[in-house]
N, C-alpha and C. Protein backbone atom coordinates (compact mmCIF):
# COMPACT_ATOMS: atom_id res chain seq x y z
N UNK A 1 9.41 -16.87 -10.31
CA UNK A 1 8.51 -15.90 -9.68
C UNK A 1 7.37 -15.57 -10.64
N UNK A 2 6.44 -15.64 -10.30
CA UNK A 2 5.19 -15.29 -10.67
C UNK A 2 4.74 -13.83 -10.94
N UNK A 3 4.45 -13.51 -12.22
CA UNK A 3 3.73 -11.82 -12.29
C UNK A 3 2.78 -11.86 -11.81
N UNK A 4 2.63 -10.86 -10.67
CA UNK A 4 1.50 -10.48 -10.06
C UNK A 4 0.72 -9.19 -10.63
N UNK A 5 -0.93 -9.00 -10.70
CA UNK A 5 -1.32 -7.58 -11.28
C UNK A 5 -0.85 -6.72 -10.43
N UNK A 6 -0.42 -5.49 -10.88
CA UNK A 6 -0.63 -4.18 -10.45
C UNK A 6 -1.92 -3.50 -9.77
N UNK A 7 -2.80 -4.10 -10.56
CA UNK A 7 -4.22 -3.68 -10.45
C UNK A 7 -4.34 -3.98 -9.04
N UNK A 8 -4.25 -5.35 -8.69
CA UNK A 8 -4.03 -5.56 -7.35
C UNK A 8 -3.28 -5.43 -6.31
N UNK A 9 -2.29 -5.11 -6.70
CA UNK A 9 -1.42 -4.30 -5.55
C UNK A 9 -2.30 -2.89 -5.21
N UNK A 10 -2.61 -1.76 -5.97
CA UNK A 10 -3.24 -0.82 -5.91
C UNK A 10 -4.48 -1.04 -5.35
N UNK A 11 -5.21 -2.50 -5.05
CA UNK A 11 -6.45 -2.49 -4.02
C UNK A 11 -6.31 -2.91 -2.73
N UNK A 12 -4.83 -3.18 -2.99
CA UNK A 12 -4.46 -3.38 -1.31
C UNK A 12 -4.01 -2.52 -1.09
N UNK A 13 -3.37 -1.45 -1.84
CA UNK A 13 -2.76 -0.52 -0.97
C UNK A 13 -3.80 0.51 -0.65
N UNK A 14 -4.67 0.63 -1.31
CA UNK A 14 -5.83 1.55 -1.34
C UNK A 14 -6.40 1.36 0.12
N UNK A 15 -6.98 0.16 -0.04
CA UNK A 15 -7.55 -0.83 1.37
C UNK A 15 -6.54 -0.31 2.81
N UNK A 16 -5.80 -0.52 2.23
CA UNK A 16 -4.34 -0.05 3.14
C UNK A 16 -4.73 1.29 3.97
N UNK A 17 -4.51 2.20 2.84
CA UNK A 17 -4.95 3.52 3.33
C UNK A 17 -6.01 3.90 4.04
N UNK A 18 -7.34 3.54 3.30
CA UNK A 18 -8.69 3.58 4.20
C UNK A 18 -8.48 3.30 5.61
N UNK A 19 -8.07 1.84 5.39
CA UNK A 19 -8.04 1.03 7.13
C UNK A 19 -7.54 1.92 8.23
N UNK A 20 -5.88 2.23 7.46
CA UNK A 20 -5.04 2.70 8.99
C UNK A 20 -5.61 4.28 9.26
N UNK A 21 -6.18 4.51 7.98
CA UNK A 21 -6.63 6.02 8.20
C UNK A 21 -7.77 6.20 9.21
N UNK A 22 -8.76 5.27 9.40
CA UNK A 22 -9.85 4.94 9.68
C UNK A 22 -9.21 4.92 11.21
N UNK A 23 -8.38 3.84 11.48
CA UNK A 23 -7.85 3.20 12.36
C UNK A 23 -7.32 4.57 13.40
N UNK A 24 -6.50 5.25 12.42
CA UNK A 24 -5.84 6.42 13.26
C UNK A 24 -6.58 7.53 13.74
N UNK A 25 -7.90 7.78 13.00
CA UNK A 25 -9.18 8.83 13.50
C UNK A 25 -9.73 8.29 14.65
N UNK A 26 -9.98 6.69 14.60
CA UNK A 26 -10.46 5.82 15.71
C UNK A 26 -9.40 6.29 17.14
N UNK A 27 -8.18 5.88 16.85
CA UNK A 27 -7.18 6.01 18.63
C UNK A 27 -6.72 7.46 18.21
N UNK A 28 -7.66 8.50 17.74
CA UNK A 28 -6.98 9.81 18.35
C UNK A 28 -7.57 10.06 19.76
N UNK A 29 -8.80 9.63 19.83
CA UNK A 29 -9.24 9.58 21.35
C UNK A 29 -8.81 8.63 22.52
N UNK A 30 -7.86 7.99 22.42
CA UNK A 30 -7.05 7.22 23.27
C UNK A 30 -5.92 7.73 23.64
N UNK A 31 -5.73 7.74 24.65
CA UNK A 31 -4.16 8.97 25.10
C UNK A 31 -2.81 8.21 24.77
N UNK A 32 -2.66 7.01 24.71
CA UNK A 32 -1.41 6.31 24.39
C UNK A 32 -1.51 5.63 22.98
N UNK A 33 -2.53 6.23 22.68
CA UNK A 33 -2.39 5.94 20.67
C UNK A 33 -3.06 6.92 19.63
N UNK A 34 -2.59 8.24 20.56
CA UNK A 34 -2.58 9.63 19.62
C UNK A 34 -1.87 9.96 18.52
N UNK A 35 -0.89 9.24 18.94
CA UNK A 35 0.57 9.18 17.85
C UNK A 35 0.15 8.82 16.51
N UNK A 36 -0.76 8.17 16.68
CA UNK A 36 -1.34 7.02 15.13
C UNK A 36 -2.13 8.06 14.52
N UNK A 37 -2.52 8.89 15.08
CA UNK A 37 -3.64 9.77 14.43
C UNK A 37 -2.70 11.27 13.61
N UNK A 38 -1.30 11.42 13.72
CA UNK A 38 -0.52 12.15 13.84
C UNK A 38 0.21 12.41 12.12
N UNK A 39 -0.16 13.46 11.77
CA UNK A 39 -0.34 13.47 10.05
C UNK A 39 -0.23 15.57 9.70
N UNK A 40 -0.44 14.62 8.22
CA UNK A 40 -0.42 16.28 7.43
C UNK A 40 -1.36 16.53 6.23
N UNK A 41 -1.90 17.34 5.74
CA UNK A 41 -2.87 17.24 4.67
C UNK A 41 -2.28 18.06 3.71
N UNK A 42 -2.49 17.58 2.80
CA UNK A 42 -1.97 17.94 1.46
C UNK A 42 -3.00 18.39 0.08
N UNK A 43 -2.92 19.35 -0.90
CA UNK A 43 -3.95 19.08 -2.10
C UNK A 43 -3.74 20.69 -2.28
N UNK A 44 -5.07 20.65 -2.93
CA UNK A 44 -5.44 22.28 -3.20
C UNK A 44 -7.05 21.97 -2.47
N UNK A 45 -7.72 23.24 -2.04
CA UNK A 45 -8.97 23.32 -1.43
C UNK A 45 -9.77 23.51 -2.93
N UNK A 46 -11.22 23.47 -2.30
CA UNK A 46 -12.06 22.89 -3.91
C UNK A 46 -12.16 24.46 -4.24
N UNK A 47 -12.22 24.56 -5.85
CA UNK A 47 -12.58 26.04 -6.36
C UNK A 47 -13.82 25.30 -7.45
N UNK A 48 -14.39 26.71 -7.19
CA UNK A 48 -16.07 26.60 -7.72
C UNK A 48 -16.15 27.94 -8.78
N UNK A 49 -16.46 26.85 -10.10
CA UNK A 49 -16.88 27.41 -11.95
C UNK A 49 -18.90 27.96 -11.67
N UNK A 50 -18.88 28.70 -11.56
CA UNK A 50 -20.57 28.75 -11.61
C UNK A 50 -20.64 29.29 -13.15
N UNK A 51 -20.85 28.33 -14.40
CA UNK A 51 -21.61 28.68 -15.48
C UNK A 51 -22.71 29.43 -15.92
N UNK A 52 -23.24 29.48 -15.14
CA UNK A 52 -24.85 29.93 -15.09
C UNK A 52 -25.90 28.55 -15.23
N UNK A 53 -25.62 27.70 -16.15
CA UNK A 53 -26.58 26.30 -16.35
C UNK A 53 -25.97 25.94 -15.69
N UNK A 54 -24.45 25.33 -15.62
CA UNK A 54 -23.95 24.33 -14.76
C UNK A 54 -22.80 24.90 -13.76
N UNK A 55 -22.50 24.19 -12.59
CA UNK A 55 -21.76 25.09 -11.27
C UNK A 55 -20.81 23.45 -11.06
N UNK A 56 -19.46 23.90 -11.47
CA UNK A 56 -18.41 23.04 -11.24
C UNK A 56 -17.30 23.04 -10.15
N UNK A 57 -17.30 22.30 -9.45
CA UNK A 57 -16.60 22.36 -8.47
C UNK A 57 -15.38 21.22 -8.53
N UNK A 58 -14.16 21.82 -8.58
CA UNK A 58 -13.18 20.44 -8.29
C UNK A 58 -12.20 21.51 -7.11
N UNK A 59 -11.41 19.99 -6.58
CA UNK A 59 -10.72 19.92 -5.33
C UNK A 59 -9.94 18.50 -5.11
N UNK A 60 -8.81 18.64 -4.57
CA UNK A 60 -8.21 17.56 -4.22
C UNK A 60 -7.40 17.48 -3.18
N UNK A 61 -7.42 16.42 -2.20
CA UNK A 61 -6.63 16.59 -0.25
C UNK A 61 -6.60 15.14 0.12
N UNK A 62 -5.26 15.23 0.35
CA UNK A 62 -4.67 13.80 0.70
C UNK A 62 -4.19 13.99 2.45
N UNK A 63 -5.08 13.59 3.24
CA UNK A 63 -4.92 13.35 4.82
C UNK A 63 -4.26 11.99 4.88
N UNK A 64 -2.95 11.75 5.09
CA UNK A 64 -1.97 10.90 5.44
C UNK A 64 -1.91 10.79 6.95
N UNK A 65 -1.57 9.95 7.69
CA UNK A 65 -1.43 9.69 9.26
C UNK A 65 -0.42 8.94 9.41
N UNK A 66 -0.22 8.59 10.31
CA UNK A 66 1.11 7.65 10.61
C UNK A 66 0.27 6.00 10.71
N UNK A 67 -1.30 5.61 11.47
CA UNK A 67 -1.23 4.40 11.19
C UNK A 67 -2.07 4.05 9.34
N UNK A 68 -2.23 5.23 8.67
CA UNK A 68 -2.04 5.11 6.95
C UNK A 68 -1.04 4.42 6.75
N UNK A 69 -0.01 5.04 7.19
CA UNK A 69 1.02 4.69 6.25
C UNK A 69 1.84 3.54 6.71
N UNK A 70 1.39 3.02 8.16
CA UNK A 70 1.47 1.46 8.73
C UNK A 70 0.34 0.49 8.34
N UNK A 71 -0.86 1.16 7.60
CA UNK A 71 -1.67 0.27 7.11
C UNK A 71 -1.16 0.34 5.53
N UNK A 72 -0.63 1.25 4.49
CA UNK A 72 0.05 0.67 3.85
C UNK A 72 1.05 -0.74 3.73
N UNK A 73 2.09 0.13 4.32
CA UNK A 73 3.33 -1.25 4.72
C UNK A 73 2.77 -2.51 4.76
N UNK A 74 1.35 -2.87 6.00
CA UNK A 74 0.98 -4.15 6.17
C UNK A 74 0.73 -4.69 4.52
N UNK A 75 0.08 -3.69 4.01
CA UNK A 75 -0.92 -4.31 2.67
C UNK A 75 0.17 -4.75 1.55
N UNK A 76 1.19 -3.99 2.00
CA UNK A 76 2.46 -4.18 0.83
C UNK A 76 2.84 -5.57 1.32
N UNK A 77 2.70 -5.68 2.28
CA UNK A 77 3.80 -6.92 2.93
C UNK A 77 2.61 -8.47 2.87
N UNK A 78 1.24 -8.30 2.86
CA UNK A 78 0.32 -9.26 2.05
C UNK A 78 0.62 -9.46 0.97
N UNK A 79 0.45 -8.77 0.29
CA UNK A 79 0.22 -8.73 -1.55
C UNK A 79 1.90 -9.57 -1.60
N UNK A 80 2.74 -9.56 -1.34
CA UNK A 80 4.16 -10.03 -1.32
C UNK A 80 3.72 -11.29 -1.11
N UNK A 81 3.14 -12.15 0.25
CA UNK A 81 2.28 -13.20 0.25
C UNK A 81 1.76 -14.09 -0.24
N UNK A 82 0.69 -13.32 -0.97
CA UNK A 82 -0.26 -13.77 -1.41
C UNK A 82 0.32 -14.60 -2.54
């Protein structure tokens, strides 16, 4: 068996995510593929440093769906593949 990068597993799974996420915002407006759009959000909301010179803002939110996390799986099950 062959070592495969990591690096690249992590751009498929990334890819992964975008897609089905994309995918599942796409059929929330379809009545028999609402399900795909069907999720939870996670993080902290952004909080804002105003320095006076400089104004810092951080934040972090992970919107997961159900076809995310079927566009994961697929990307896992390529990279295995490949």
């Amino acid at each position: 068996m062959k070592e495969k990068n990591w690096l690249i597993l992590l751009v498929f799974v990334l890819c992964g995510l975008v897609i089905g996420g994309l995918l599942g915002q796409l059929a929330a407006n379809v009545s028999w593929l609402s399900w795909l759009n069907y999720g939870k959000e996670f993080g902290f909301s952004p909080v804002t440093m105003d320095l006076g010179v400089v104004k810092i803002t951080l934040g972090l939110l992970f919107k997961i769906n159900v076809a995310s996390i079927i566009g994961i799986a697929i990307a896992i099950f390529i990279y295995r593949k490949v």
